[in-house]
Structures are given as structure tokens and as C-alpha cells.
PDB file of N, CA and C in Angstrom:
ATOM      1  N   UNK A   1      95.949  57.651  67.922  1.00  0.00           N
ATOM      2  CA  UNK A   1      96.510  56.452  67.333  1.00  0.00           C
ATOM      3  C   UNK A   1      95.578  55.965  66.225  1.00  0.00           C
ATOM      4  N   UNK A   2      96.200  55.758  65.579  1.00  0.00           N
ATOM      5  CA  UNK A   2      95.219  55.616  63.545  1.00  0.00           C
ATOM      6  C   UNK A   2      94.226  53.964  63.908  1.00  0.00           C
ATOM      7  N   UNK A   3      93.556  53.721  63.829  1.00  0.00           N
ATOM      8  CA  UNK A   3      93.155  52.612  63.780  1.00  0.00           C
ATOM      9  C   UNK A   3      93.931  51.937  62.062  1.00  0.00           C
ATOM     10  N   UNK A   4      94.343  50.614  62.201  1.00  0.00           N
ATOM     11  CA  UNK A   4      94.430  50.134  61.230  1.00  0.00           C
ATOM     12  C   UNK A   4      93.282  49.679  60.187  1.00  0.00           C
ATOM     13  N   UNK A   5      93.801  49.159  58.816  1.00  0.00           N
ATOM     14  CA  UNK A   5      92.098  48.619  58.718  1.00  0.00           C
ATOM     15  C   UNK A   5      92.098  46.859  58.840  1.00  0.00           C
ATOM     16  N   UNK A   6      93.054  46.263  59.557  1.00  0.00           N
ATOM     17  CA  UNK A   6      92.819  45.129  60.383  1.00  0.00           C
ATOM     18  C   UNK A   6      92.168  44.912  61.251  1.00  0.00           C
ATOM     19  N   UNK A   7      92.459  46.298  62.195  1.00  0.00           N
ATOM     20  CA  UNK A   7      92.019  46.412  63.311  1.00  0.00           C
ATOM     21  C   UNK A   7      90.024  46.723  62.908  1.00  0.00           C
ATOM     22  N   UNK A   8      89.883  48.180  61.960  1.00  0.00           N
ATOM     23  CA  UNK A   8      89.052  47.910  61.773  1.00  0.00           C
ATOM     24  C   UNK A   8      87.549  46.959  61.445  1.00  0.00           C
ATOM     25  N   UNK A   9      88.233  45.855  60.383  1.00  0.00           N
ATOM     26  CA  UNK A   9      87.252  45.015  59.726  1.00  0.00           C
ATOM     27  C   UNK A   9      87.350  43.953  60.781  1.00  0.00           C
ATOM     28  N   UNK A  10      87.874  43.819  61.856  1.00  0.00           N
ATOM     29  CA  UNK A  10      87.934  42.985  63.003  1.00  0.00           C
ATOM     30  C   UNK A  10      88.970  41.621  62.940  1.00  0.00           C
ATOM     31  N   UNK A  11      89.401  41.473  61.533  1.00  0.00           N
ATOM     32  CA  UNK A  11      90.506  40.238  61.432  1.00  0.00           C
ATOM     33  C   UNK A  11      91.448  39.693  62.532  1.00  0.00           C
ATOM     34  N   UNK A  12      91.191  40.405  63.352  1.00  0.00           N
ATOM     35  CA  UNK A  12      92.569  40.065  64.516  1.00  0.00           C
ATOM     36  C   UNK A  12      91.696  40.078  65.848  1.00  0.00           C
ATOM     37  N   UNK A  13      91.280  38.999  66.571  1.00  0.00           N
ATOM     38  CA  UNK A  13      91.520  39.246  68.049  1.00  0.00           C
ATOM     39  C   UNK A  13      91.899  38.613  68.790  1.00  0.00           C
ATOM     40  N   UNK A  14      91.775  38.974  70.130  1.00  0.00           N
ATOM     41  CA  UNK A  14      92.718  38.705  71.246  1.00  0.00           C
ATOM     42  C   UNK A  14      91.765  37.626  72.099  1.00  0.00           C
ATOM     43  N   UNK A  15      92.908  37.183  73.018  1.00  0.00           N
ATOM     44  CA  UNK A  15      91.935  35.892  73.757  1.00  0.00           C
ATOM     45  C   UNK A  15      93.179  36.078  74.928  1.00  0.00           C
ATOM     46  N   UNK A  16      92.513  35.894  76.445  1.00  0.00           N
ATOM     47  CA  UNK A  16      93.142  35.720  77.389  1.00  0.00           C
ATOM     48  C   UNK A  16      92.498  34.805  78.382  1.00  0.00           C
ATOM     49  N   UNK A  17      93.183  33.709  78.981  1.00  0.00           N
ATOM     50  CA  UNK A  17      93.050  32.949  79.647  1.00  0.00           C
ATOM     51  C   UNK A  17      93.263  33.052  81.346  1.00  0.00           C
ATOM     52  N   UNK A  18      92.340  32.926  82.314  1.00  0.00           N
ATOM     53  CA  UNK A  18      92.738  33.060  84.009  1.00  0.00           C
ATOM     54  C   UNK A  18      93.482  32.350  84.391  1.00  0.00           C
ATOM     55  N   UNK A  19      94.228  31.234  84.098  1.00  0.00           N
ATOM     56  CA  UNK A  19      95.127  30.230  84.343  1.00  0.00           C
ATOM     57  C   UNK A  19      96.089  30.416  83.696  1.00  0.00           C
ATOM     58  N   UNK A  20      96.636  31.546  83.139  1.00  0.00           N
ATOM     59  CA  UNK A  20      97.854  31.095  82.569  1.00  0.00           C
ATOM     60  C   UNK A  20      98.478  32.277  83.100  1.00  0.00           C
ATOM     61  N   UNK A  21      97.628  32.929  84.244  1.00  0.00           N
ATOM     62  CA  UNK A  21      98.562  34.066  85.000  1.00  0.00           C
ATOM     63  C   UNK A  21      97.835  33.681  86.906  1.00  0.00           C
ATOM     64  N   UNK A  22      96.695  33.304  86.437  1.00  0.00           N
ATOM     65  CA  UNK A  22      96.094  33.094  87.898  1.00  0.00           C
ATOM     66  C   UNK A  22      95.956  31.803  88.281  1.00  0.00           C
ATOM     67  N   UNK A  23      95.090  31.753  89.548  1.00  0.00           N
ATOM     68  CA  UNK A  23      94.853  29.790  89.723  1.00  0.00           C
ATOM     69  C   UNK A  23      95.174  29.162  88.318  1.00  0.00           C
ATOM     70  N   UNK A  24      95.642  28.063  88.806  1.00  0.00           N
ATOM     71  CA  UNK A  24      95.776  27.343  87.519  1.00  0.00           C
ATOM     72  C   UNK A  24      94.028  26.478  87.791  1.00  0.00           C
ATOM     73  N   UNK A  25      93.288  26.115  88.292  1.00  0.00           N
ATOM     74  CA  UNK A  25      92.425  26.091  88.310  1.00  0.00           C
ATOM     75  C   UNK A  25      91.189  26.896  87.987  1.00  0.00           C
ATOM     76  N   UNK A  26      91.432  28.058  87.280  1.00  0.00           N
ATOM     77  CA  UNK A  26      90.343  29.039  86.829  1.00  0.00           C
ATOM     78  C   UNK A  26      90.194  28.741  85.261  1.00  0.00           C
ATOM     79  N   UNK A  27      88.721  28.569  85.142  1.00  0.00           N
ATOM     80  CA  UNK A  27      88.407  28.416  83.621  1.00  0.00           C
ATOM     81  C   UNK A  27      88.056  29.466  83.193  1.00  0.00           C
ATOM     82  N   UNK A  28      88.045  30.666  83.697  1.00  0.00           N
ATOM     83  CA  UNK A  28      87.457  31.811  83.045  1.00  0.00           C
ATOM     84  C   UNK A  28      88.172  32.538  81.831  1.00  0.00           C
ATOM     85  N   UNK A  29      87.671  32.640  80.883  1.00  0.00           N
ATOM     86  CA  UNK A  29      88.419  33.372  79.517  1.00  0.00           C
ATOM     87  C   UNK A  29      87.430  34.077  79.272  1.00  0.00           C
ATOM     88  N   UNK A  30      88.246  35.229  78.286  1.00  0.00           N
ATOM     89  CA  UNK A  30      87.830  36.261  77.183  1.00  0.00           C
ATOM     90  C   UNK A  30      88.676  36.376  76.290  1.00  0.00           C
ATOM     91  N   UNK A  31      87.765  36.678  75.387  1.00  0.00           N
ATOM     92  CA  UNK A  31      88.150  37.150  74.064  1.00  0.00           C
ATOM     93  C   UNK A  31      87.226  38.701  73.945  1.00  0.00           C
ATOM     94  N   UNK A  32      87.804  39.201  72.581  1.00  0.00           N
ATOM     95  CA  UNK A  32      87.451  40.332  71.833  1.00  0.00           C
ATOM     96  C   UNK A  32      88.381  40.768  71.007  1.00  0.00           C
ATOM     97  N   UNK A  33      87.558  42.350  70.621  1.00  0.00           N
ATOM     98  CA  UNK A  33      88.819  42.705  69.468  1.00  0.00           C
ATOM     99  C   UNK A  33      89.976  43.894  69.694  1.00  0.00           C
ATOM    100  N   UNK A  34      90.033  43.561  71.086  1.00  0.00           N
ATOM    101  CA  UNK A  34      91.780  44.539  71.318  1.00  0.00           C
ATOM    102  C   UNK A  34      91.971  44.119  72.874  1.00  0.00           C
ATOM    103  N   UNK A  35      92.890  44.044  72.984  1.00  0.00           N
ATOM    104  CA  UNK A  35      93.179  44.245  74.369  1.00  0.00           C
ATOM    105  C   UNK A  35      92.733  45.737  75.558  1.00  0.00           C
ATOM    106  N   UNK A  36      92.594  46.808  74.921  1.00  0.00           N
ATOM    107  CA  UNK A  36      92.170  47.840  75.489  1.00  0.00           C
ATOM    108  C   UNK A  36      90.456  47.168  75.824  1.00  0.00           C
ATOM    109  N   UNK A  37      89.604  46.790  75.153  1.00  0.00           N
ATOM    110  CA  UNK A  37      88.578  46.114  75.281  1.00  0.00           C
ATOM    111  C   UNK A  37      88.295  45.354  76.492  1.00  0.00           C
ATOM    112  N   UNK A  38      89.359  44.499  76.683  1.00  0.00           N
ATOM    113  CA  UNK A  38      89.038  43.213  77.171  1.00  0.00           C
ATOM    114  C   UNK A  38      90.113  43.574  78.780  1.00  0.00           C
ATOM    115  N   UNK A  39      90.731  44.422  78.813  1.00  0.00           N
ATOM    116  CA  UNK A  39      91.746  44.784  79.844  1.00  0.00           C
ATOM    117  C   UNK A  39      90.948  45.016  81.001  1.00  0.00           C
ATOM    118  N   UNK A  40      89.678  45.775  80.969  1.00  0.00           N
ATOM    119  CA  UNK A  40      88.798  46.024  82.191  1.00  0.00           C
ATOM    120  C   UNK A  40      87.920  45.078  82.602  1.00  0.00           C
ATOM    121  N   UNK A  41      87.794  44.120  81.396  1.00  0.00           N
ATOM    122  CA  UNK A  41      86.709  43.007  82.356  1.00  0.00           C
ATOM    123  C   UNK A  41      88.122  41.607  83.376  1.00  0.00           C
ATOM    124  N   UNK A  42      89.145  41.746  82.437  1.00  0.00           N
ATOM    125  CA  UNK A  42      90.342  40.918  83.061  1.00  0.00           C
ATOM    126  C   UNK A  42      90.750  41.430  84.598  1.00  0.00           C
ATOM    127  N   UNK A  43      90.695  43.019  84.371  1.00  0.00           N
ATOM    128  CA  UNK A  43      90.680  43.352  85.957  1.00  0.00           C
ATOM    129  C   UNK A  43      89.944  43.446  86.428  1.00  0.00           C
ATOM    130  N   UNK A  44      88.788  43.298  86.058  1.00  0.00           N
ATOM    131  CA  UNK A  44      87.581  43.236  87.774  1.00  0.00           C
ATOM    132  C   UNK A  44      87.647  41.676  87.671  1.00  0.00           C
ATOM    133  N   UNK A  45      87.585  40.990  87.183  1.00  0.00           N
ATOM    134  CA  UNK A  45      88.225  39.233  87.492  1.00  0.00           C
ATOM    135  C   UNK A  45      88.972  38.934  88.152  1.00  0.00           C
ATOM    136  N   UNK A  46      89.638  39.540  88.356  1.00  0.00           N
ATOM    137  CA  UNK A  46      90.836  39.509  88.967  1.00  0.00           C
ATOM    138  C   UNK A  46      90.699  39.930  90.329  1.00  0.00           C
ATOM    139  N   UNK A  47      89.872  40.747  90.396  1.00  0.00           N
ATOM    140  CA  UNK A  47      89.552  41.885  91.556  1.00  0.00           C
ATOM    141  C   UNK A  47      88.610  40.844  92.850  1.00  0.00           C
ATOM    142  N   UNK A  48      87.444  40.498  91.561  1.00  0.00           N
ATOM    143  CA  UNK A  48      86.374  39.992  92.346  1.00  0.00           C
ATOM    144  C   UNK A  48      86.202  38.504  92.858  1.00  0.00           C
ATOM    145  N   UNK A  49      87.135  37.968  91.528  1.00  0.00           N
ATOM    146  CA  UNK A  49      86.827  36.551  91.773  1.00  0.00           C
ATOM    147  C   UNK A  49      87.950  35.714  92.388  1.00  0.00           C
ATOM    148  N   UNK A  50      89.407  36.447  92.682  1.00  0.00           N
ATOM    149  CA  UNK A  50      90.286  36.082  93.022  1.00  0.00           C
ATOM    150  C   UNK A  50      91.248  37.115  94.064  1.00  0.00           C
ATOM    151  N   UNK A  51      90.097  38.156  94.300  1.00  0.00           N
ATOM    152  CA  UNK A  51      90.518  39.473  95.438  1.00  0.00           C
ATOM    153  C   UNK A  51      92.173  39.680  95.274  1.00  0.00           C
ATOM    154  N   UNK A  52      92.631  39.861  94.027  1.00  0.00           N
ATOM    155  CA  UNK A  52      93.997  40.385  93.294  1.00  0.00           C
ATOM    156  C   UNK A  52      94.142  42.098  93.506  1.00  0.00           C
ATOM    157  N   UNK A  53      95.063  42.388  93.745  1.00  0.00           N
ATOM    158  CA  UNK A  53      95.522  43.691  93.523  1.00  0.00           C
ATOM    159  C   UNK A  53      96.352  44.058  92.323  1.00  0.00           C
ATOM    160  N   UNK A  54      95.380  44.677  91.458  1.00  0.00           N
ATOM    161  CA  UNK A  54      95.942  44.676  89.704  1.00  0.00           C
ATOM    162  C   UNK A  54      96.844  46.460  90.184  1.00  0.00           C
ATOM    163  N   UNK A  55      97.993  45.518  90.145  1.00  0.00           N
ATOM    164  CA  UNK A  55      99.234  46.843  90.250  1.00  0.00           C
ATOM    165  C   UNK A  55     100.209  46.622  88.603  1.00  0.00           C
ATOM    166  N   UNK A  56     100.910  47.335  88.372  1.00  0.00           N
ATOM    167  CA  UNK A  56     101.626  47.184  87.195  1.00  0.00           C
ATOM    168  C   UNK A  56     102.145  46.160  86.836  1.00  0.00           C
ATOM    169  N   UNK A  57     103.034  45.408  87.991  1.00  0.00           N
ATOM    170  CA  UNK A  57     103.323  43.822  87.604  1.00  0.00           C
ATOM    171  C   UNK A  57     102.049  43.079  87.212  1.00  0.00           C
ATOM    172  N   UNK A  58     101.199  43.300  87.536  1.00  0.00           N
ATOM    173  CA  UNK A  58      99.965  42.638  87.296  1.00  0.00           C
ATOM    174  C   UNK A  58      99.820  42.074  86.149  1.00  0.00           C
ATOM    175  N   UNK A  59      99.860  43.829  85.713  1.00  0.00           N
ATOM    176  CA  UNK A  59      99.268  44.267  83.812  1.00  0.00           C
ATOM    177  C   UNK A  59     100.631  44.009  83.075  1.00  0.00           C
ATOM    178  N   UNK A  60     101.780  43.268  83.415  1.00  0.00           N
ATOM    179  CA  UNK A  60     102.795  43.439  82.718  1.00  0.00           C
ATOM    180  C   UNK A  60     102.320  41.560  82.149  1.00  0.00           C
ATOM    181  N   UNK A  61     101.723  41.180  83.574  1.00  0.00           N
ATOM    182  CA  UNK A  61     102.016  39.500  83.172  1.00  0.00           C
ATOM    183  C   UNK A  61     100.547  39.421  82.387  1.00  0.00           C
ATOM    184  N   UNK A  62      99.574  40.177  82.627  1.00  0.00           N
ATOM    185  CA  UNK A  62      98.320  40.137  81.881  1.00  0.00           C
ATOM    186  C   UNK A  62      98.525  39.993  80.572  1.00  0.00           C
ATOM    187  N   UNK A  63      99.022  41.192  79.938  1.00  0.00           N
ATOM    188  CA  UNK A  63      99.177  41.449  78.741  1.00  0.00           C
ATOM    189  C   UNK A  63     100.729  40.470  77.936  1.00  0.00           C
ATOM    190  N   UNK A  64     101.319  39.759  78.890  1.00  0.00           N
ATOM    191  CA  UNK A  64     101.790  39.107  78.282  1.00  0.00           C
ATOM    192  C   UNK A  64     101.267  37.869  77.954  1.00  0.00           C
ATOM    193  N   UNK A  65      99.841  37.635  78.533  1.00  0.00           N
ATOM    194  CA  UNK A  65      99.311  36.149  78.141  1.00  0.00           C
ATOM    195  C   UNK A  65      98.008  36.178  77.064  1.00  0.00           C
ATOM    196  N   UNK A  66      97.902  37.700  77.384  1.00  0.00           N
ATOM    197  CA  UNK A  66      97.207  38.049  75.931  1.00  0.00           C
ATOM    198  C   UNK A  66      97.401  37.650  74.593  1.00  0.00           C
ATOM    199  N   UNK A  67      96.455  36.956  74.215  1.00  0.00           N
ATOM    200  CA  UNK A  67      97.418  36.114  72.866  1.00  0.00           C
ATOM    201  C   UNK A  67      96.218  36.682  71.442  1.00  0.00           C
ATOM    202  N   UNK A  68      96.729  36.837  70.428  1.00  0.00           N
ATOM    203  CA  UNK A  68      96.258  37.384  69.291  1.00  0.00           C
ATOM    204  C   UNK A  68      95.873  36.279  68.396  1.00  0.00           C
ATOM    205  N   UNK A  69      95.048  36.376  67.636  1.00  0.00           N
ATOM    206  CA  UNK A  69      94.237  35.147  66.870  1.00  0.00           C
ATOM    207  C   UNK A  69      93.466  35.527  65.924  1.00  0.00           C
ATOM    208  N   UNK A  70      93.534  35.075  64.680  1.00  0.00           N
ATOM    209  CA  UNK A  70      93.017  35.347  63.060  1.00  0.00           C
ATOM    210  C   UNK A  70      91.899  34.650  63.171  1.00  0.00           C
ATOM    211  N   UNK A  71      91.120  35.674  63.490  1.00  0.00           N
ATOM    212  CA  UNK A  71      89.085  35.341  62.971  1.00  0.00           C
ATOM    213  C   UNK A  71      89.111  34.313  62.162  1.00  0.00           C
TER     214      UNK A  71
END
């Protein structure tokens, strides 16, 4: 898959929030610059701090709260 050169020079990243799929009481966020990036620290969060079983529904509602944002 080509990297863009958006993707490259970093103009675009992503930000995901623990409350807007988990406790609504969790302040924990990340950001970075792709979702492939940031997908493995969201699941051991998930894993460790809220003993979740990241199955496909999981990653369907994950990545839908994944939100994209201009540096």
C-alpha cells in the first residue's frame, strides 16, 4: 500500500478516546499518525485496564471512534 505524501510529511493524525467506546468514565486517549500505529496500544488498554476481550466487534467500534485531525 503506497504511502501517501500526507501520510508521509505527517499532516493528518488520528486521536482516539476510552470513553467514547469504553467506561464513560475513562480519560485515557491517544493520538498518532495512523491508526495501524495507535491500534495496539488501544488494545492492550483495553485488555489491561478494563480486562476487554478485543474480538472484531471490538475493532469495528474502535476504529469507528477513531477520529482524524489536521496537525
Amino acid at each position: 500500500m503506497p504511502i501517501t505524501e500526507r501520510e508521509e510529511h505527517g499532516k493528518d493524525k488520528v486521536s482516539f478516546r476510552c470513553s467514547d467506546v469504553g467506561p464513560k468514565n475513562c480519560e485515557w486517549q491517544i493520538s498518532g499518525n495512523s491508526e495501524a500505529e495507535i491500534m495496539p496500544k488501544i488494545e492492550q488498554h483495553g485488555r489491561e485496564k478494563h480486562n476487554m476481550k478485543i474480538d472484531e466487534d471490538t475493532r469495528k467500534k474502535v476504529h469507528s471512534a477513531i477520529h482524524k485531525k489536521a496537525a
